[in-house]
Protein backbone atom coordinates (compact mmCIF):
# COMPACT_ATOMS: atom_id res chain seq x y z
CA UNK A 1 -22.62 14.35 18.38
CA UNK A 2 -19.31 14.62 19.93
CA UNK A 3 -20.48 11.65 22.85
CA UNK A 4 -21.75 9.57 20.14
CA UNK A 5 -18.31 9.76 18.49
CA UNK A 6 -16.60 9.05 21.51
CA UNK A 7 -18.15 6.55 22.06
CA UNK A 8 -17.45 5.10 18.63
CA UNK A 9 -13.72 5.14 19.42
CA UNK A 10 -14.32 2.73 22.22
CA UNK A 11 -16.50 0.38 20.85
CA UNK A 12 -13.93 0.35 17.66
CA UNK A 13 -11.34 -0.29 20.62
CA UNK A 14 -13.38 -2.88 22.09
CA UNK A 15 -13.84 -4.84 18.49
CA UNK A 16 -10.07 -4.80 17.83
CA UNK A 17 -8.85 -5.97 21.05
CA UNK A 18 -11.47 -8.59 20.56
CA UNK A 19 -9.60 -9.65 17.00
CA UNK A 20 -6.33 -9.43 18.95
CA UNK A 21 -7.38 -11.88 21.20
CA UNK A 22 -8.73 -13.99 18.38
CA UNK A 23 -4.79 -14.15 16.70
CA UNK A 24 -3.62 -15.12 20.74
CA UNK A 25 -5.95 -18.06 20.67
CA UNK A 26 -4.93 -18.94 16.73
CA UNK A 27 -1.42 -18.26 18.07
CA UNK A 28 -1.47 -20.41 20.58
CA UNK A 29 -3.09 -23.44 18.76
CA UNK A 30 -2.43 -25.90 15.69
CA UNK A 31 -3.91 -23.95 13.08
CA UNK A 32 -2.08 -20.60 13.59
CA UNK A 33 0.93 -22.72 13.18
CA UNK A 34 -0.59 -23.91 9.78
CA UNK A 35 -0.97 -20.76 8.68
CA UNK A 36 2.46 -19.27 9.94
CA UNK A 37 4.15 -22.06 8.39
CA UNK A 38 2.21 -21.60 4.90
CA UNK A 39 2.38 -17.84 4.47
CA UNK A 40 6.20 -18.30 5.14
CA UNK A 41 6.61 -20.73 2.62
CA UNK A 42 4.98 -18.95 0.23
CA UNK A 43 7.27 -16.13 1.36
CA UNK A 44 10.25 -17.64 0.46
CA UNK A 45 9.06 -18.66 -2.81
CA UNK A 46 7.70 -15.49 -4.24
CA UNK A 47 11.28 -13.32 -2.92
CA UNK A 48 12.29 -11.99 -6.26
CA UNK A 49 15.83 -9.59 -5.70
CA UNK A 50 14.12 -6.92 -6.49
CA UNK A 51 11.37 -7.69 -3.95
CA UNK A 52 14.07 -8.82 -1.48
CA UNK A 53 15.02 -5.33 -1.81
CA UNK A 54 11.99 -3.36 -1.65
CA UNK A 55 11.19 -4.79 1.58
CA UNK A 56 14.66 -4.14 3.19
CA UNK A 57 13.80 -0.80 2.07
CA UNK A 58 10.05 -0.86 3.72
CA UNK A 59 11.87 -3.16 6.99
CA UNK A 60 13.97 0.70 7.76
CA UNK A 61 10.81 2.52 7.67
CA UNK A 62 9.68 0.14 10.47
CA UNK A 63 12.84 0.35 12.86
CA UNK A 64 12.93 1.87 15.80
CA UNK A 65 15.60 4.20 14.98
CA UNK A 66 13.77 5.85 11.84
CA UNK A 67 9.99 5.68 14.25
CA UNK A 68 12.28 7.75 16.55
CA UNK A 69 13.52 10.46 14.54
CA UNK A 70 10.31 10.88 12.85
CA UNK A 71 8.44 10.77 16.36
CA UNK A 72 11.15 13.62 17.94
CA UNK A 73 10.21 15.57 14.84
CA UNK A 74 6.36 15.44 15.00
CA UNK A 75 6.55 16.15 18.63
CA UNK A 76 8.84 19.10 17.81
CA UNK A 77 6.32 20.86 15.24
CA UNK A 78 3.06 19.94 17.52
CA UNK A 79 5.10 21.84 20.25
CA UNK A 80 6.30 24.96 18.62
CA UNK A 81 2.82 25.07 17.14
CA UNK A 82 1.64 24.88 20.83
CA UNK A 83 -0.81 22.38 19.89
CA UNK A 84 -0.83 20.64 23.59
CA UNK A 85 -4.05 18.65 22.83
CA UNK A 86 -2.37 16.55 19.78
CA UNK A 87 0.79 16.85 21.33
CA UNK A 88 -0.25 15.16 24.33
CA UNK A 89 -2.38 12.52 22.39
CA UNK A 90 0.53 11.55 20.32
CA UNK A 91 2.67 11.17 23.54
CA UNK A 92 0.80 9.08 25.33
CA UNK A 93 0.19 6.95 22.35
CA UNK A 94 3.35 6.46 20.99
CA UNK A 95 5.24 6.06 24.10
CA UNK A 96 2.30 3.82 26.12
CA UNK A 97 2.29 1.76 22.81
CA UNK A 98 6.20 0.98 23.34
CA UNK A 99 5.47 -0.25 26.38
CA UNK A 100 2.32 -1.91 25.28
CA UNK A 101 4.75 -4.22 22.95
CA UNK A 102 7.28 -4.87 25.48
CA UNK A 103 4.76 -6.08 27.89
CA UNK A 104 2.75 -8.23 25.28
CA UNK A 105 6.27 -9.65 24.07
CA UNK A 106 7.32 -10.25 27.88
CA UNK A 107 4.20 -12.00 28.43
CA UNK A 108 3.78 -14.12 25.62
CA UNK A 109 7.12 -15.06 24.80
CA UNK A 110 7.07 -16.72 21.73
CA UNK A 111 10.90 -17.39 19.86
CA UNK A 112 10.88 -15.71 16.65
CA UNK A 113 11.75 -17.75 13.44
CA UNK A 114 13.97 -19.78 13.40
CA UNK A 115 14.12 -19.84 16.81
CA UNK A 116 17.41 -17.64 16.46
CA UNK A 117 17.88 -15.36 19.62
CA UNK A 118 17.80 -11.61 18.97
CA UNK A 119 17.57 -8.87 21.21
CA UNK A 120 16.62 -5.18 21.63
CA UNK A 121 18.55 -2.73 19.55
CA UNK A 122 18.55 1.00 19.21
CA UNK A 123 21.13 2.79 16.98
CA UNK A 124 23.26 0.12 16.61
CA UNK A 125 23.37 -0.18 20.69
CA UNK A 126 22.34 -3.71 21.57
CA UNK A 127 20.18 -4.71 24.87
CA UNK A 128 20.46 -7.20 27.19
CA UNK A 129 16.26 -7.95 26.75
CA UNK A 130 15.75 -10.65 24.29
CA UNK A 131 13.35 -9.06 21.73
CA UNK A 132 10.39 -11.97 20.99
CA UNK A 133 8.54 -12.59 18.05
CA UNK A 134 4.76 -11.63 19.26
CA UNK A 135 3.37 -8.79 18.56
CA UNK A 136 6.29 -7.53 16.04
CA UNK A 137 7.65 -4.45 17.12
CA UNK A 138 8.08 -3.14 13.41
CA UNK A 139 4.26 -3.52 12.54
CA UNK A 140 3.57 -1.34 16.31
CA UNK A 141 5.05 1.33 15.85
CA UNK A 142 4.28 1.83 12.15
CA UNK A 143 0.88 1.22 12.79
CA UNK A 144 0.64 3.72 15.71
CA UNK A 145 2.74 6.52 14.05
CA UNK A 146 0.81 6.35 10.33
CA UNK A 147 -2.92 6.39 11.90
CA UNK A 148 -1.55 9.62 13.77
CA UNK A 149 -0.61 10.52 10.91
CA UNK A 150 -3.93 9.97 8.81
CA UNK A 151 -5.97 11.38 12.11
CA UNK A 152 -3.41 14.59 11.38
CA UNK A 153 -4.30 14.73 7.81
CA UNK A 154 -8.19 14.22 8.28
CA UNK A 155 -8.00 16.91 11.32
CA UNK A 156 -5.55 19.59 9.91
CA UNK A 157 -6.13 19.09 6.16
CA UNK A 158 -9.31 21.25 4.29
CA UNK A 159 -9.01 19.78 0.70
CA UNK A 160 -10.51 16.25 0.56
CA UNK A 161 -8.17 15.02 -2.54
CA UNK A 162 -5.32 16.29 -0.34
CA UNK A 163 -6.87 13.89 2.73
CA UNK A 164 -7.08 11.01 0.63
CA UNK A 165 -4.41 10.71 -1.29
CA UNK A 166 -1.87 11.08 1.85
CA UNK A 167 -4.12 8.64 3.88
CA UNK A 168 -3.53 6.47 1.00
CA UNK A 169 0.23 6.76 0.91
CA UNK A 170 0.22 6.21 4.75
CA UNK A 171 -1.71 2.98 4.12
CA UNK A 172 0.47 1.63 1.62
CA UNK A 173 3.91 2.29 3.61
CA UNK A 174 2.73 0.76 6.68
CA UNK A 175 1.09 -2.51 4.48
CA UNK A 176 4.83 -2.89 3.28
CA UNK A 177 6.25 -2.30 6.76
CA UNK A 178 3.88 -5.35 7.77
CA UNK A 179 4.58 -7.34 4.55
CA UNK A 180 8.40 -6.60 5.04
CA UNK A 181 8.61 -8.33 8.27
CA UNK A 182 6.94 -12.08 7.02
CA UNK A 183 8.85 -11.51 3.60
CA UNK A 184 11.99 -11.36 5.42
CA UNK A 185 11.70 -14.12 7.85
CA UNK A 186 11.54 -11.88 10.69
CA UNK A 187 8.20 -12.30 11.95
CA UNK A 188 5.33 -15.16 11.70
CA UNK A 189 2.54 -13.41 9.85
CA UNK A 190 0.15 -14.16 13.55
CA UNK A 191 2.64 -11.95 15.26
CA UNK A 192 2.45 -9.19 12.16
CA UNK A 193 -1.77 -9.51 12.36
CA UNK A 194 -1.59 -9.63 16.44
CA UNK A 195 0.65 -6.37 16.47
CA UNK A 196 -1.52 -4.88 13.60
CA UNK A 197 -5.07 -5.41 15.57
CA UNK A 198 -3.89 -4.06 18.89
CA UNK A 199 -2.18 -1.03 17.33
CA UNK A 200 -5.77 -0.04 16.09
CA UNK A 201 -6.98 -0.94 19.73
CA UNK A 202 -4.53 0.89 21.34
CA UNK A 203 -5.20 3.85 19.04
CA UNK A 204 -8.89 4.20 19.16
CA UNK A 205 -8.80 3.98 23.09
CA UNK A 206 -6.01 6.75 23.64
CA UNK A 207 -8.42 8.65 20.87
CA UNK A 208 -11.49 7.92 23.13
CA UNK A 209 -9.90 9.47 26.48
């Protein structure tokens, strides 16, 4: 049973990396422009104030500050309950999928929009690495840390109401993450998808091993 599962974890790892290859090729061709250019527009006619707001709010979640913290303080709990298994899990797959961005984003290249320059910051502490547009950065580490978070819930939680409704509210905060990078013209929504996709990848293969 256990094998089986395993081996469920790759092959989900193998279809997702697949998709994320899909969104490079769209990327990289006419019609992912198309659709970058008519999910934006649509963007910036449906941002009410209120909305505007919202996903400022959901954009925080997302930074690499606040993934930080929260990271330091889930580490902190696995350790002192000397759980070295999840610990170790949630190392590797937070910190590999840092690197996993940079290396995509080094490799790709692609401006961001508006072709405005911006570049790596951390607690207010500003980079000399220009920080590209593909995969976003905010959708990575959102995705990573809230399917740790719903694999903690479905391990460590007993009652199923309990399971669902807080994989439910980790669902929802990293959709808005996602949505608050396209709604505020910080990300094409193929770089939001791309980042999204190889999260998941990235996730079931450090689950697999």
């Amino acid at each position: 049973k256990m094998n089986s599962r395993n081996k469920s974890f790759l092959i989900a790892s193998g279809i997702f990396f697949f998709l994320f290859l899909m969104v490079v090729f769209i990327t990289s061709g006419n019609s992912g422009f198309v659709m970058d250019e008519t999910v934006a527009y649509w963007a910036d006619s449906n941002n009410a104030a209120w909305l505007q707001k919202l996903m400022e709010i959901a954009s925080v979640i997302g930074s690499s500050e606040i993934i930080m913290l929260v990271t330091v303080l889930i580490g902190l709990v696995l350790l002192i309950k000397r759980s070295w298994r999840h610990f170790f899990f949630f190392f590797v797959v937070s910190v590999g999928g840092v690197a996993l961005n940079l290396g995509l984003k080094m490799l790709v290249q692609r401006a961001r929009p508006g072709d405005e320059a911006k570049f790596i910051e951390v607690f207010n502490y500003s980079f000399e690495l220009q920080s590209y547009s593909f995969p976003s950065g905010h959708t990575m580490r959102a995705t990573i840390l809230f399917l740790f978070l719903i694999y903690l819930s479905i391990y460590a939680i007993r009652r199923m109401s309990l399971k669902v409704i807080s994989t439910i509210v980790y669902i929802v905060l990293l959709v808005s993450v996602a949505l608050s990078r396209i709604m505020l013209d910080a990300h094409f929504v193929t770089d939001v998808l791309g980042a999204f996709v190889v999260s998941i990848s990235w996730f079931f293969l450090c689950l697999y091993f």
